[in-house]
C-alpha atoms as a PDB file:
ATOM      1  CA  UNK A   1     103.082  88.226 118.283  1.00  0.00           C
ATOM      2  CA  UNK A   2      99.296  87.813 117.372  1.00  0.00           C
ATOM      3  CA  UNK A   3      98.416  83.835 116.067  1.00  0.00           C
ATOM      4  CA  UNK A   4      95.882  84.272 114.456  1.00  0.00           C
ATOM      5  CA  UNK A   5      94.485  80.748 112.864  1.00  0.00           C
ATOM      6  CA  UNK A   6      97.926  79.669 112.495  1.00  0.00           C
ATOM      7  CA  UNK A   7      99.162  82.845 110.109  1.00  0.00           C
ATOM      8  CA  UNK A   8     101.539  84.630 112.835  1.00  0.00           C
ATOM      9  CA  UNK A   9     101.499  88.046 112.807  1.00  0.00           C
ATOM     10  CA  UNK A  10     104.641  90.038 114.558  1.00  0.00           C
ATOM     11  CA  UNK A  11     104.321  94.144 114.964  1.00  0.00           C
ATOM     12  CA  UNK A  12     108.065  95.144 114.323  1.00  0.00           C
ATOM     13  CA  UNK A  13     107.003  98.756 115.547  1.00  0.00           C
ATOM     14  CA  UNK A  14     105.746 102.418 114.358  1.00  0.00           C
ATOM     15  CA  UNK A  15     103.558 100.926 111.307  1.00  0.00           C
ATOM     16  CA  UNK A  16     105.709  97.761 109.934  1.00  0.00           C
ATOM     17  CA  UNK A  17     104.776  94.232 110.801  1.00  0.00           C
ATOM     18  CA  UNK A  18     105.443  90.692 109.301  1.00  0.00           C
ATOM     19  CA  UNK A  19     103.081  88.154 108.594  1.00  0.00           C
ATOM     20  CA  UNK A  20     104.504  84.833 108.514  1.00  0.00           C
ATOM     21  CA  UNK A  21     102.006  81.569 107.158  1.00  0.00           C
ATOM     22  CA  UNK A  22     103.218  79.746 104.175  1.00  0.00           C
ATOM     23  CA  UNK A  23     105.138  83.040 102.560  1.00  0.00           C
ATOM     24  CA  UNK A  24     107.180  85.991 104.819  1.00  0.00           C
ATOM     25  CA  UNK A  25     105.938  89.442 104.114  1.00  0.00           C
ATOM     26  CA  UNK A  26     106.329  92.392 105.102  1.00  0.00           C
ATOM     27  CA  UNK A  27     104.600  95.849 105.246  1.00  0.00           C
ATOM     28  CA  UNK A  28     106.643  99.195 105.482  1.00  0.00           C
ATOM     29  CA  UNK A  29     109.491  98.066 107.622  1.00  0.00           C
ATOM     30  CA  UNK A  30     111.045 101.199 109.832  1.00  0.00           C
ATOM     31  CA  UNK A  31     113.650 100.863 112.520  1.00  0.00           C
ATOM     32  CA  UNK A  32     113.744  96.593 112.445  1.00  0.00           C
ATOM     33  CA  UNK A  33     115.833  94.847 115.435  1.00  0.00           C
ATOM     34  CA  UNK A  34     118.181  92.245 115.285  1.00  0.00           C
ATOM     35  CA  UNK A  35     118.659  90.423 111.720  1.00  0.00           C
ATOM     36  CA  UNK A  36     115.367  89.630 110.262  1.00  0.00           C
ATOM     37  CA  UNK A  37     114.641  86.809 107.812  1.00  0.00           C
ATOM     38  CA  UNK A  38     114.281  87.435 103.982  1.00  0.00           C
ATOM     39  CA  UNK A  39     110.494  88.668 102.508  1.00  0.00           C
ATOM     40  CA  UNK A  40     109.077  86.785  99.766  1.00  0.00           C
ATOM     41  CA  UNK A  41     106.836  89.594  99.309  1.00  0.00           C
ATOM     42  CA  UNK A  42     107.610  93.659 100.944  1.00  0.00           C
ATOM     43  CA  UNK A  43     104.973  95.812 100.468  1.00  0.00           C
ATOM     44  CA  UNK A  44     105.658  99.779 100.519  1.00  0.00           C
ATOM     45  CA  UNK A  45     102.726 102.102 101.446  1.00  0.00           C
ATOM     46  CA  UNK A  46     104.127 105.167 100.078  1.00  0.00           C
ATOM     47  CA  UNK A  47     107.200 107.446  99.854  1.00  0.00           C
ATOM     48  CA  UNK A  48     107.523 108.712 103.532  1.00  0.00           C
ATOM     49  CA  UNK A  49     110.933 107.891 104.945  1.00  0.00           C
ATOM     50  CA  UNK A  50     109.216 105.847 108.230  1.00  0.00           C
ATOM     51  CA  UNK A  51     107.797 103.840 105.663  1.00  0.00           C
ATOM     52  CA  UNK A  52     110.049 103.714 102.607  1.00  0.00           C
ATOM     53  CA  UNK A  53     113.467 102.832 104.390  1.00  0.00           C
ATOM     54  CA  UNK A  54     116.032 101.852 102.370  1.00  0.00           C
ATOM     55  CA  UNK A  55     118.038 100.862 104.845  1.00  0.00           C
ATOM     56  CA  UNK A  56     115.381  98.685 106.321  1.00  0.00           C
ATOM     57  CA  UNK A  57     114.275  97.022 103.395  1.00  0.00           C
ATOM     58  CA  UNK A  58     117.902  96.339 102.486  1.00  0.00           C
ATOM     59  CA  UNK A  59     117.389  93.862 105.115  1.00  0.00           C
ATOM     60  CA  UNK A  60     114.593  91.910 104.450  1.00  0.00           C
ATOM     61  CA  UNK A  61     114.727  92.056 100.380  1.00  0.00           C
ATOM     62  CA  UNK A  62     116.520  89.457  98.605  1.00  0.00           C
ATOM     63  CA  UNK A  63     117.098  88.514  94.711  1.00  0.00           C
ATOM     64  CA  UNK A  64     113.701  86.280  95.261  1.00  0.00           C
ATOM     65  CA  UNK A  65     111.599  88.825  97.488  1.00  0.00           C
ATOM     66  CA  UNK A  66     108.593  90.663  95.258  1.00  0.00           C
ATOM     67  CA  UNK A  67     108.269  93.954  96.193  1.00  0.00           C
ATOM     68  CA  UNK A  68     104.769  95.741  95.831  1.00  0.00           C
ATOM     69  CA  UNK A  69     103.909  99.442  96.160  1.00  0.00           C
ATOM     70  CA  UNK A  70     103.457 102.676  94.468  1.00  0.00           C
ATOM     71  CA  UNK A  71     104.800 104.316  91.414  1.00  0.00           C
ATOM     72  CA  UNK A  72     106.145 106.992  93.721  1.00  0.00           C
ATOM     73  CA  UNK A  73     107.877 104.374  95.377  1.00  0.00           C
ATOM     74  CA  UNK A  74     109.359 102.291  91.886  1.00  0.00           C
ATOM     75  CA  UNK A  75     112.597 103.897  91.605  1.00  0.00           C
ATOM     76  CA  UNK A  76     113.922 103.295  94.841  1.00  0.00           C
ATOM     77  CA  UNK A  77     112.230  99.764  95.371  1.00  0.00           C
ATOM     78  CA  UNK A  78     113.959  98.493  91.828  1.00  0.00           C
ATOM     79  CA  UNK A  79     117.425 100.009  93.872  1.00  0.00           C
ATOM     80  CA  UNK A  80     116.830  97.096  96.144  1.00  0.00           C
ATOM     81  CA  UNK A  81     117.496  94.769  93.549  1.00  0.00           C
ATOM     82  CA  UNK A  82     114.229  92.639  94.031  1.00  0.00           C
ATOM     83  CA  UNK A  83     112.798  89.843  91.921  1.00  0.00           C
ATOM     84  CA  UNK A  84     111.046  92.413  90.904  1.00  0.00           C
ATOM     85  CA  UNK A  85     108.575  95.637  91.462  1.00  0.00           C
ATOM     86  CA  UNK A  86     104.350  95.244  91.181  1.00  0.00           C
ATOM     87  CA  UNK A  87     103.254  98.753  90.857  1.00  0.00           C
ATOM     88  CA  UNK A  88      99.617  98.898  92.283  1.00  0.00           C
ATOM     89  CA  UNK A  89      97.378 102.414  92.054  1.00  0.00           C
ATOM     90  CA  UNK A  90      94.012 102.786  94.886  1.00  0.00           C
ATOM     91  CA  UNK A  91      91.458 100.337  93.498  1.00  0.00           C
ATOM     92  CA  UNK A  92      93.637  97.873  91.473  1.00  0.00           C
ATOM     93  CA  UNK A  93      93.077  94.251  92.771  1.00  0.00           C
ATOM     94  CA  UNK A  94      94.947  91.299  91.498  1.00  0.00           C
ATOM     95  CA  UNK A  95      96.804  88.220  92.505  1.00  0.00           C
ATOM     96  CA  UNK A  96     101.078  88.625  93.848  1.00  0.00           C
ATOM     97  CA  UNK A  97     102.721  85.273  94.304  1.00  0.00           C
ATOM     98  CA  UNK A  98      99.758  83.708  95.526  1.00  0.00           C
ATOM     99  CA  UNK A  99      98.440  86.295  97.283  1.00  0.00           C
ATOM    100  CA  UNK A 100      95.461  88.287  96.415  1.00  0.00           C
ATOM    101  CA  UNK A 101      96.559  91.785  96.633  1.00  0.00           C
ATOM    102  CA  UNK A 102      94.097  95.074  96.733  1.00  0.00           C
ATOM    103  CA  UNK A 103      95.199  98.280  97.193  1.00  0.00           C
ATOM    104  CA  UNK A 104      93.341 100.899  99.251  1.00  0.00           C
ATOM    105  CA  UNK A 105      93.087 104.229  99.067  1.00  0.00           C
ATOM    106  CA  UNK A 106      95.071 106.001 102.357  1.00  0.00           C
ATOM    107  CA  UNK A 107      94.828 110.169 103.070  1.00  0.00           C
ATOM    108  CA  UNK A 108      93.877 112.725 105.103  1.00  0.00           C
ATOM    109  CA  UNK A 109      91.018 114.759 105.646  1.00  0.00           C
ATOM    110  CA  UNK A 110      91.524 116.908 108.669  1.00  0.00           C
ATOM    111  CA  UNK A 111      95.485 116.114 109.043  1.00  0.00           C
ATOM    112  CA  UNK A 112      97.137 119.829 107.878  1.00  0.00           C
ATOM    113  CA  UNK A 113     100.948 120.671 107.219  1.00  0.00           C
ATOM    114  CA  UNK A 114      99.764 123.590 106.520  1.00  0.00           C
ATOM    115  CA  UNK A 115      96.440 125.745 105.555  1.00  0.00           C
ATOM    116  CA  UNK A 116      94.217 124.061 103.257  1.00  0.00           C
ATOM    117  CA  UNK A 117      97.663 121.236 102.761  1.00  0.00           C
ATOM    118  CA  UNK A 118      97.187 117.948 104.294  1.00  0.00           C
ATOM    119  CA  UNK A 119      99.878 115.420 105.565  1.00  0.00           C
ATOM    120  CA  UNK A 120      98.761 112.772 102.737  1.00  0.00           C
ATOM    121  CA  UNK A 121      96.625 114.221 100.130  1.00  0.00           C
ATOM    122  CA  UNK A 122      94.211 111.648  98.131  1.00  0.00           C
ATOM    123  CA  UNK A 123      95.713 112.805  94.559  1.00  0.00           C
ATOM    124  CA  UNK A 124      98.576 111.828  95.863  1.00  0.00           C
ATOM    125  CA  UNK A 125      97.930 107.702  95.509  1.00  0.00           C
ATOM    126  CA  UNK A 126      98.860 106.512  98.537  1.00  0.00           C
ATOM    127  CA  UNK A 127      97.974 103.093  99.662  1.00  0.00           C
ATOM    128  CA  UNK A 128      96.612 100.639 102.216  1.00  0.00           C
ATOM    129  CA  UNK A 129      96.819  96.771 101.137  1.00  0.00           C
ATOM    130  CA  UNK A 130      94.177  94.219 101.674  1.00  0.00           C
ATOM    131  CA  UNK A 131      95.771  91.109 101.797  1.00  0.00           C
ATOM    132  CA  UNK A 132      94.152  87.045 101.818  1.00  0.00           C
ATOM    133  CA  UNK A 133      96.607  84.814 103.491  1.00  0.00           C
ATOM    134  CA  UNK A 134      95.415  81.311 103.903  1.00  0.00           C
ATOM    135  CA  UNK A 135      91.882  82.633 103.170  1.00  0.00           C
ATOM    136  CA  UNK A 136      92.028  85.190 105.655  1.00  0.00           C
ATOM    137  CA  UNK A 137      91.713  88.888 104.740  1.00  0.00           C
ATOM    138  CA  UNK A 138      94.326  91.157 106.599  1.00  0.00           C
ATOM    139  CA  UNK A 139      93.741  95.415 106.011  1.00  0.00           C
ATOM    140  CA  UNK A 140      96.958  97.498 106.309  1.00  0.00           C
ATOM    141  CA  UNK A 141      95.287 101.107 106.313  1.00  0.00           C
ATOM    142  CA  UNK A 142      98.489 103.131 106.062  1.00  0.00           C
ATOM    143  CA  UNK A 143      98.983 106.579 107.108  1.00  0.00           C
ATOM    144  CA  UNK A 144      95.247 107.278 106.712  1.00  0.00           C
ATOM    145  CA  UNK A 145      91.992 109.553 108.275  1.00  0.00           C
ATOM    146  CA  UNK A 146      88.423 107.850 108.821  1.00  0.00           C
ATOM    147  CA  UNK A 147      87.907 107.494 104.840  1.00  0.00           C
ATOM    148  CA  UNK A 148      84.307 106.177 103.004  1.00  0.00           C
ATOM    149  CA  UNK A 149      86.438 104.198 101.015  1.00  0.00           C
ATOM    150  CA  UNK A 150      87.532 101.730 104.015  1.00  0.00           C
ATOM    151  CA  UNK A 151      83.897 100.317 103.369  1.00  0.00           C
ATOM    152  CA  UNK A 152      86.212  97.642 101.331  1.00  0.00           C
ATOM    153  CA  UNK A 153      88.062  96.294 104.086  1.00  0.00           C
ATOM    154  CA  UNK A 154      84.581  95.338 105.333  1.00  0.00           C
ATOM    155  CA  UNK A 155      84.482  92.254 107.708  1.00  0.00           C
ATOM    156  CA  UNK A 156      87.568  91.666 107.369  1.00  0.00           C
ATOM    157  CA  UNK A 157      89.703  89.210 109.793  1.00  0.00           C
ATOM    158  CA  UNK A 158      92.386  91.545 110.798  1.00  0.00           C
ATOM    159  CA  UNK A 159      92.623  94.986 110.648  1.00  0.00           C
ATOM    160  CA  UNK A 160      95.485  97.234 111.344  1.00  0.00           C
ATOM    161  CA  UNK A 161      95.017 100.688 112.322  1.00  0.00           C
ATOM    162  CA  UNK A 162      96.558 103.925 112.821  1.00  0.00           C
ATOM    163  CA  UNK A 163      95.964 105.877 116.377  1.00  0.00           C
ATOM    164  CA  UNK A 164      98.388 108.254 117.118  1.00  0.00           C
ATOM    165  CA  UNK A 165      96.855 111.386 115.843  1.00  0.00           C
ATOM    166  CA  UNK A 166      98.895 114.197 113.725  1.00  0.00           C
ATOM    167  CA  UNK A 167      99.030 112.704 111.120  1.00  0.00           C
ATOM    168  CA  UNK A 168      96.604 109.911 110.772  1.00  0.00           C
ATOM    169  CA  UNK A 169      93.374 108.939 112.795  1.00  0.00           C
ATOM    170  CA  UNK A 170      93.007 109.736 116.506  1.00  0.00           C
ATOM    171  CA  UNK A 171      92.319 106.783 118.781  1.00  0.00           C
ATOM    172  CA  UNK A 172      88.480 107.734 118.626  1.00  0.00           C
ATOM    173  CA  UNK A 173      88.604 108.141 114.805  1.00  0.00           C
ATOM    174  CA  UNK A 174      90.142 104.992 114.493  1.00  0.00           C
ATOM    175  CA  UNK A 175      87.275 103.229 116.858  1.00  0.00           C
ATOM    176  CA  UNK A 176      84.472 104.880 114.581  1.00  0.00           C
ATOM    177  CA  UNK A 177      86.703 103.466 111.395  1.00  0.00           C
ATOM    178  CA  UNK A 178      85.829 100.088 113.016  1.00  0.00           C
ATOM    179  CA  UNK A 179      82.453 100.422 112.984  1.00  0.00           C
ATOM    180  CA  UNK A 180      82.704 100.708 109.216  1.00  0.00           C
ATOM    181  CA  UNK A 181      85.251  97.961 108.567  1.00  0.00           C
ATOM    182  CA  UNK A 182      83.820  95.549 111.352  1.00  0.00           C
ATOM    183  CA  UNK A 183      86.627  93.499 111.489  1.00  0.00           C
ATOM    184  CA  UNK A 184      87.118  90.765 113.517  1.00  0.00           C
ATOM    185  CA  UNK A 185      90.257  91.802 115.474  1.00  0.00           C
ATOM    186  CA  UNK A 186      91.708  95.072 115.564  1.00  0.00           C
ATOM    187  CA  UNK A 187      95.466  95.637 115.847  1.00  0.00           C
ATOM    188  CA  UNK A 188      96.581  99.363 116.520  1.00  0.00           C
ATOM    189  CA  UNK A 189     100.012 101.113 115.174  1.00  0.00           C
ATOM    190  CA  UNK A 190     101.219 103.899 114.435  1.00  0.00           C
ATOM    191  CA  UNK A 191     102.724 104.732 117.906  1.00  0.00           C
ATOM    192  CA  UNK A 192     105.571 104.622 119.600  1.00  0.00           C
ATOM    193  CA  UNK A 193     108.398 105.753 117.000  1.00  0.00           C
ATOM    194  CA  UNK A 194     107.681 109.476 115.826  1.00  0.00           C
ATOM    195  CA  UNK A 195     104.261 110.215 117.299  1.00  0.00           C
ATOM    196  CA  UNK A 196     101.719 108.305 119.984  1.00  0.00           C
ATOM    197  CA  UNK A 197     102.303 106.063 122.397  1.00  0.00           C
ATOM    198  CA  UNK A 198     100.833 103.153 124.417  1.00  0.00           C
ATOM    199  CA  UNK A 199      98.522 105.231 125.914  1.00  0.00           C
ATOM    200  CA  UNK A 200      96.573 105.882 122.685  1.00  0.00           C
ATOM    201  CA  UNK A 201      96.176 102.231 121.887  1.00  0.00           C
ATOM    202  CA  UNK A 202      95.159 101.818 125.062  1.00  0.00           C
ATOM    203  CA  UNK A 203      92.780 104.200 124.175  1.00  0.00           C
ATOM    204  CA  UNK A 204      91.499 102.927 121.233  1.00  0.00           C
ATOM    205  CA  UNK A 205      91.075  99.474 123.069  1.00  0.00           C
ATOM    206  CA  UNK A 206      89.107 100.678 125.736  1.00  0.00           C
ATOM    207  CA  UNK A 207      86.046 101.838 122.690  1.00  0.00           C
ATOM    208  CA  UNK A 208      86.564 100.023 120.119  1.00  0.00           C
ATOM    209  CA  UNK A 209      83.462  97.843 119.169  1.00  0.00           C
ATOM    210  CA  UNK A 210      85.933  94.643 118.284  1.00  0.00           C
ATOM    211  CA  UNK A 211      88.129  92.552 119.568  1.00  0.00           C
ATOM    212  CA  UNK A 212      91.864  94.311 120.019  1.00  0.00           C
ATOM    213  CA  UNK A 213      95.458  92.855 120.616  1.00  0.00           C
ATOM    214  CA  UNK A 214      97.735  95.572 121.381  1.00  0.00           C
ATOM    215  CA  UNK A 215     100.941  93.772 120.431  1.00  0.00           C
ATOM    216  CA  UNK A 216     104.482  94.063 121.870  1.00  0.00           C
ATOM    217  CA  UNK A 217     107.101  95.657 119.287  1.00  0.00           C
ATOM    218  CA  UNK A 218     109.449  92.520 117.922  1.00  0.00           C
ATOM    219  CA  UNK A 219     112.628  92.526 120.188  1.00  0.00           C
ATOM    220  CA  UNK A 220     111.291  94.058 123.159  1.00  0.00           C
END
């Protein structure tokens, strides 16, 4: 667990974390431990199973949890039986519960299923969130490549990272994604579930040009 100017941030493993201050939210929840405490707001990335789990959010969505994600997403997110569903699209920007939300665009560019088919292609909408907690700014890139448009997560305080490769940036794609988003810690993920491991944070930390915490998965 990162504190970071008293918000608390917990990696729960792969790409989900929590961030705990004055609300509980969480960010594509995959594989959670033990019996976690209900989200006033759950934010969904995209579709992907490691990141839209049903079976995970079941545990952390309640009748007064907000969820927020993508239209791809809406269908099974209303399933969970939320408060209810913001749908956001890449660029939108606007306030959730008292948090100012802004959705980022997230895809590949040299990440290939197939010939000329990327993993996560931009038409697609997928989504990284920009959040401001207690004034801080915290960038979830989702499953992303080294994109122009992370320009907008500029300076912010904490920026979370893919590393693993495959599917999303390298380890030395995701250190020259931090010299465009300058942030002042850098938190990697992305590792340790389906693809990457320690080693590539490790990686990462060893050239990034900003602070890193390489955090220990909740439960371990």
């Amino acid at each position: 667990m990162l504190n970071y100017e008293g918000i608390e941030l917990h990696w729960l493993g792969h790409d989900g974390f929590k961030i705990k201050k004055d609300k509980v939210i969480y960010i594509d929840p995959y594989q959670l431990r033990g019996s976690p405490e209900k989200a006033d707001l759950a934010f969904i990335t995209h579709e992907h199973y490691d990141h839209l789990s049903p079976e995970d959010l079941k545990k952390v969505v309640g009748p007064e949890t907000v969820v927020v994600t993508i239209s791809s997403c809406q269908a099974k997110a209303q399933g969970l039986k939320p408060k209810r569903v913001e749908v956001f699209r890449p660029g939108d920007k606007r306030e959730v519960e008292g948090v100012e939300v802004e959705a980022v665009p997230a895809y590949n560019v040299n990440k290939f299923r197939s010939p000329g088919m990327v993993f996560h292609p931009k038409a697609d909408g997928k989504v990284g969130f920009i959040l401001t907690v207690a004034g801080k700014r915290i960038y979830h890139a989702g499953d992303t490549d080294n994109i122009p448009e992370m320009e907008k997560a500029k300076g912010v305080d904490l920026a979370l990272v893919p590393v693993s490769g495959t599917y999303v940036m390298t380890a030395e794609e995701a250190v020259e994604a931090c010299r465009t988003i300058q942030p002042k810690v850098a938190i990697p993920m992305h590792y340790g579930a389906i693809v990457g491991s320690a080693e590539d944070a490790r990686r990462f930390e060893g050239a990034a040009p900003c602070r890193v915490e390489i955090l220990e998965r909740v439960g371990q």
